[in-house]
PDB file of N, CA and C in Angstrom:
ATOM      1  N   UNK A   1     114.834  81.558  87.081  1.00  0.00           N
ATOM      2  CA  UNK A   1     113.530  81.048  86.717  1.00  0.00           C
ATOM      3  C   UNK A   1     112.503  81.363  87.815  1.00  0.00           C
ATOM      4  N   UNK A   2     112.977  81.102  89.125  1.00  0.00           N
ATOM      5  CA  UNK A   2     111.435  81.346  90.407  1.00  0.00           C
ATOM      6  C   UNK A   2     111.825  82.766  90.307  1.00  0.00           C
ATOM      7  N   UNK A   3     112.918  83.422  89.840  1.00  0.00           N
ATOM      8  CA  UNK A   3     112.273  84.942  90.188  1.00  0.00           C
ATOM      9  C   UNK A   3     111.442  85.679  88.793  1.00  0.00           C
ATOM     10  N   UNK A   4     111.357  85.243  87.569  1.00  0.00           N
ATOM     11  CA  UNK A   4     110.920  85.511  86.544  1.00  0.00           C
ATOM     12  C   UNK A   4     109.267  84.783  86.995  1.00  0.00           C
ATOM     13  N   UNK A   5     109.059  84.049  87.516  1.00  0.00           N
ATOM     14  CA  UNK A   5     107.975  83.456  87.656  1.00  0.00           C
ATOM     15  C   UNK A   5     107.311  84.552  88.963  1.00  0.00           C
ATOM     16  N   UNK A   6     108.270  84.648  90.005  1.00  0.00           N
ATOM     17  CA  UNK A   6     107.114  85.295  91.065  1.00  0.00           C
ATOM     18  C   UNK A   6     106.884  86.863  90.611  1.00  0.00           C
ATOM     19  N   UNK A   7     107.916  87.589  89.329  1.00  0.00           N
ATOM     20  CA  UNK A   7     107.423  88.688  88.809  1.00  0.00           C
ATOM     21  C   UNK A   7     106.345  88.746  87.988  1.00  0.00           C
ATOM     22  N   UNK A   8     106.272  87.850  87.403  1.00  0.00           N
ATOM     23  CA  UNK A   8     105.175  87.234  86.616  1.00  0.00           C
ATOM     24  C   UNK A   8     103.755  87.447  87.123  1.00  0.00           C
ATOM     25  N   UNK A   9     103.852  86.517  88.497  1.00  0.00           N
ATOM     26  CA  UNK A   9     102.569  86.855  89.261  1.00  0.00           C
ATOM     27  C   UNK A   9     102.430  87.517  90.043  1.00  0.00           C
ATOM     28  N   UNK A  10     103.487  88.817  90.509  1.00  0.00           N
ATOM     29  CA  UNK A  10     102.879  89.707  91.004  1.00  0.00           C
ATOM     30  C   UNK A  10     102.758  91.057  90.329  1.00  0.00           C
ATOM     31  N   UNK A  11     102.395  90.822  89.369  1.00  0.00           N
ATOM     32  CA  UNK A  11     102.368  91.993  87.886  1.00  0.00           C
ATOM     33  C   UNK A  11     101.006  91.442  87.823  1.00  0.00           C
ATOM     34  N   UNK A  12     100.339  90.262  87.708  1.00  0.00           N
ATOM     35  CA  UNK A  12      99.155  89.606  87.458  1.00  0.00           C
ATOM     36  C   UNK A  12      98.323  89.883  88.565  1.00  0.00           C
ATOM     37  N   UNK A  13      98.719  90.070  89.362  1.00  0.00           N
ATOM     38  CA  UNK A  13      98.092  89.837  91.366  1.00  0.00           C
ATOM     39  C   UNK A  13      97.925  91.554  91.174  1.00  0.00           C
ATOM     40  N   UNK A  14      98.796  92.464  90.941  1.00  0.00           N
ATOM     41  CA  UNK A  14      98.649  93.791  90.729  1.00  0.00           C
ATOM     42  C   UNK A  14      97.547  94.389  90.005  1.00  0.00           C
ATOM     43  N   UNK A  15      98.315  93.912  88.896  1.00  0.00           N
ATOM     44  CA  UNK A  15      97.718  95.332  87.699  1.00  0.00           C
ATOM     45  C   UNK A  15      96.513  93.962  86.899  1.00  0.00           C
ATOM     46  N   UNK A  16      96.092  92.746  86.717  1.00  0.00           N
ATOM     47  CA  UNK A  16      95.517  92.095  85.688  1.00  0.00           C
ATOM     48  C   UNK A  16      94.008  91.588  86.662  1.00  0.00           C
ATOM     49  N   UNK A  17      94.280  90.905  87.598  1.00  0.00           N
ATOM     50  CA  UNK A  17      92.941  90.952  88.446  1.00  0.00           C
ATOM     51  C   UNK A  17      92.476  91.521  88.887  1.00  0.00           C
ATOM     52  N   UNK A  18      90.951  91.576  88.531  1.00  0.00           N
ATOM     53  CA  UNK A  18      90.239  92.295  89.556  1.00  0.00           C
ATOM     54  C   UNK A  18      89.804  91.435  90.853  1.00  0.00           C
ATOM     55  N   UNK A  19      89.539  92.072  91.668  1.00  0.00           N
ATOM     56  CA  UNK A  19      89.278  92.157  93.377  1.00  0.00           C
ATOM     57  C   UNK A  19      87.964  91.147  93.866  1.00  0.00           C
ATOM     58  N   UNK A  20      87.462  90.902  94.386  1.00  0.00           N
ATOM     59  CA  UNK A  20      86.592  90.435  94.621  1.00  0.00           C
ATOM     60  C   UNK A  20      85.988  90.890  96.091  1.00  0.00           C
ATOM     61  N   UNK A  21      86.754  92.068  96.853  1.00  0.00           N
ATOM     62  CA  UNK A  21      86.958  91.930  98.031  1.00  0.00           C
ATOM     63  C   UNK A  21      85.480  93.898  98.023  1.00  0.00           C
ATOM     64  N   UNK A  22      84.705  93.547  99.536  1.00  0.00           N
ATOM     65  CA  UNK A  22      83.958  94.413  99.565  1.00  0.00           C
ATOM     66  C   UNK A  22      84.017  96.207  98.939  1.00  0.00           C
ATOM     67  N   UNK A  23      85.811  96.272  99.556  1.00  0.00           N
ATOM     68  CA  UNK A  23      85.800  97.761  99.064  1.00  0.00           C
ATOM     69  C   UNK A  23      86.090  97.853  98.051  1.00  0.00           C
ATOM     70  N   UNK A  24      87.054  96.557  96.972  1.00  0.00           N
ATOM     71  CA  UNK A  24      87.260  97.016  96.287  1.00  0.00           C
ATOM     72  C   UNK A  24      86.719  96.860  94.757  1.00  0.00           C
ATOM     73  N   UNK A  25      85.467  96.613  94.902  1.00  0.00           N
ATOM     74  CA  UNK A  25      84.398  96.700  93.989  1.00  0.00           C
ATOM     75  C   UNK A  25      84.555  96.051  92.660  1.00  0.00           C
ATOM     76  N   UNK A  26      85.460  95.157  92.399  1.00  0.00           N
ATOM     77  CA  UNK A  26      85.578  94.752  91.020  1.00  0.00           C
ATOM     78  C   UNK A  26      86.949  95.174  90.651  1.00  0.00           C
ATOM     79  N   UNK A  27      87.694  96.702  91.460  1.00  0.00           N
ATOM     80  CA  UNK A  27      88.694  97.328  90.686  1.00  0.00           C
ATOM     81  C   UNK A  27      89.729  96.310  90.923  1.00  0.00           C
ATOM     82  N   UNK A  28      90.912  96.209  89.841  1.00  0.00           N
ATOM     83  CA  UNK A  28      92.481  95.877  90.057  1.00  0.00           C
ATOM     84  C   UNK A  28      93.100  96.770  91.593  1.00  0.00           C
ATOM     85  N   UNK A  29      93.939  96.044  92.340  1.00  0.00           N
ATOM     86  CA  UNK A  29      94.540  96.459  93.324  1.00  0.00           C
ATOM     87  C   UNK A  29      95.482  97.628  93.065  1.00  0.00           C
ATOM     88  N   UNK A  30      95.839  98.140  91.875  1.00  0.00           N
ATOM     89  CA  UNK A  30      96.432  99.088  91.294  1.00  0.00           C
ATOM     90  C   UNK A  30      95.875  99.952  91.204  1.00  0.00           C
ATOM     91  N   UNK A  31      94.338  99.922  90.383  1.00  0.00           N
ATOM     92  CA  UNK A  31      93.039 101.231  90.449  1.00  0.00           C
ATOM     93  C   UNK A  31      93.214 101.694  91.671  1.00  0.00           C
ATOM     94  N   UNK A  32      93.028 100.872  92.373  1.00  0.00           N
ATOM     95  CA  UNK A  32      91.945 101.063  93.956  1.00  0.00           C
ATOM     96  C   UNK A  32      93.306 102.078  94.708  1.00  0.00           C
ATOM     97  N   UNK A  33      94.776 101.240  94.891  1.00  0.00           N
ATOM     98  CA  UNK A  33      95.962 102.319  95.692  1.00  0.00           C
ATOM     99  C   UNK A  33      95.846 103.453  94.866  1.00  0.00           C
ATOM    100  N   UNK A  34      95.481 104.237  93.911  1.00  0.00           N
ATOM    101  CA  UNK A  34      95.687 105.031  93.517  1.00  0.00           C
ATOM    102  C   UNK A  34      94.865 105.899  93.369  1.00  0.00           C
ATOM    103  N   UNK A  35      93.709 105.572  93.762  1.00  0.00           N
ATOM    104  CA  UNK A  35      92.352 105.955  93.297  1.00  0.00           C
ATOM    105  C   UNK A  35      92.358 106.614  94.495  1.00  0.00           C
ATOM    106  N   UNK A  36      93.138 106.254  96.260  1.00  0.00           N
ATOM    107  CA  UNK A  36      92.430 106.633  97.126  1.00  0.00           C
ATOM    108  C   UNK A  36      93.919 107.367  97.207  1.00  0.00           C
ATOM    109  N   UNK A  37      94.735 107.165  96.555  1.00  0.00           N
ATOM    110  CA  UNK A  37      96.019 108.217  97.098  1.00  0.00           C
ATOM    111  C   UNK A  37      95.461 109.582  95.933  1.00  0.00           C
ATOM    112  N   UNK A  38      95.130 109.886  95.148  1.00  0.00           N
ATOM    113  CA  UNK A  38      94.610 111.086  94.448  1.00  0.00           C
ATOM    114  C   UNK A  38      94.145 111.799  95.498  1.00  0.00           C
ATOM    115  N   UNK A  39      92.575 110.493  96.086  1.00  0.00           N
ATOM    116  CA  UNK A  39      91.653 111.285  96.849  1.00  0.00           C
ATOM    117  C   UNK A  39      92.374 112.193  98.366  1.00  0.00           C
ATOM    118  N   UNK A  40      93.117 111.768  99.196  1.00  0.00           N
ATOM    119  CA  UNK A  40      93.679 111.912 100.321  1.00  0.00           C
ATOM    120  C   UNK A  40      94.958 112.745 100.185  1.00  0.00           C
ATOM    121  N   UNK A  41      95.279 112.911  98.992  1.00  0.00           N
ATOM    122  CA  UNK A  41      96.787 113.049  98.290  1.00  0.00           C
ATOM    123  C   UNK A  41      96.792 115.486  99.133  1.00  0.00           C
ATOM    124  N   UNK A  42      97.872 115.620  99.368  1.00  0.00           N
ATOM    125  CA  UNK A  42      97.771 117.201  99.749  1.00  0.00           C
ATOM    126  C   UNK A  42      97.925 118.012  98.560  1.00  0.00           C
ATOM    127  N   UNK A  43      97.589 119.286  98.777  1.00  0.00           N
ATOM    128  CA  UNK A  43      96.730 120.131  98.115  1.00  0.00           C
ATOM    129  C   UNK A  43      98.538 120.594  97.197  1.00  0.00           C
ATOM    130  N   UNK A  44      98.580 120.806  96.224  1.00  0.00           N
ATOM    131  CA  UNK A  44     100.281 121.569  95.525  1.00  0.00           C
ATOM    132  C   UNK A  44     100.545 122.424  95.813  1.00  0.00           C
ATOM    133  N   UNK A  45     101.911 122.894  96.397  1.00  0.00           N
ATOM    134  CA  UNK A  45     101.900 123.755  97.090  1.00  0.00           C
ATOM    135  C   UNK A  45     102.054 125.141  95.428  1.00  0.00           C
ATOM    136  N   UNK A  46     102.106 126.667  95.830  1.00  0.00           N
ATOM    137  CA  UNK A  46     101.373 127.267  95.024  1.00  0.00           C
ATOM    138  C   UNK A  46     103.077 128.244  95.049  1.00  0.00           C
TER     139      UNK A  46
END
């Protein structure tokens, strides 16, 4: 039961709220890690 519950809220804490915090503008904490691993992410190799 507490582990069905703390998956619960950190699926909610993840992916369902948005942020309130300066950088991250409104986005879910999920947008935002991913948004800046694209940006920074290395080039494929060829």
């Amino acid at each position: 039961q507490l582990q069905d519950d703390l998956d619960k809220f950190i699926y909610y804490y993840n992916f369902k709220r948005t942020n309130q915090g300066y950088r991250l503008k409104g986005k879910i904490p999920y947008q935002k890690f991913f948004d800046g691993k694209r940006k920074y992410a290395l080039p494929e190799p060829r």
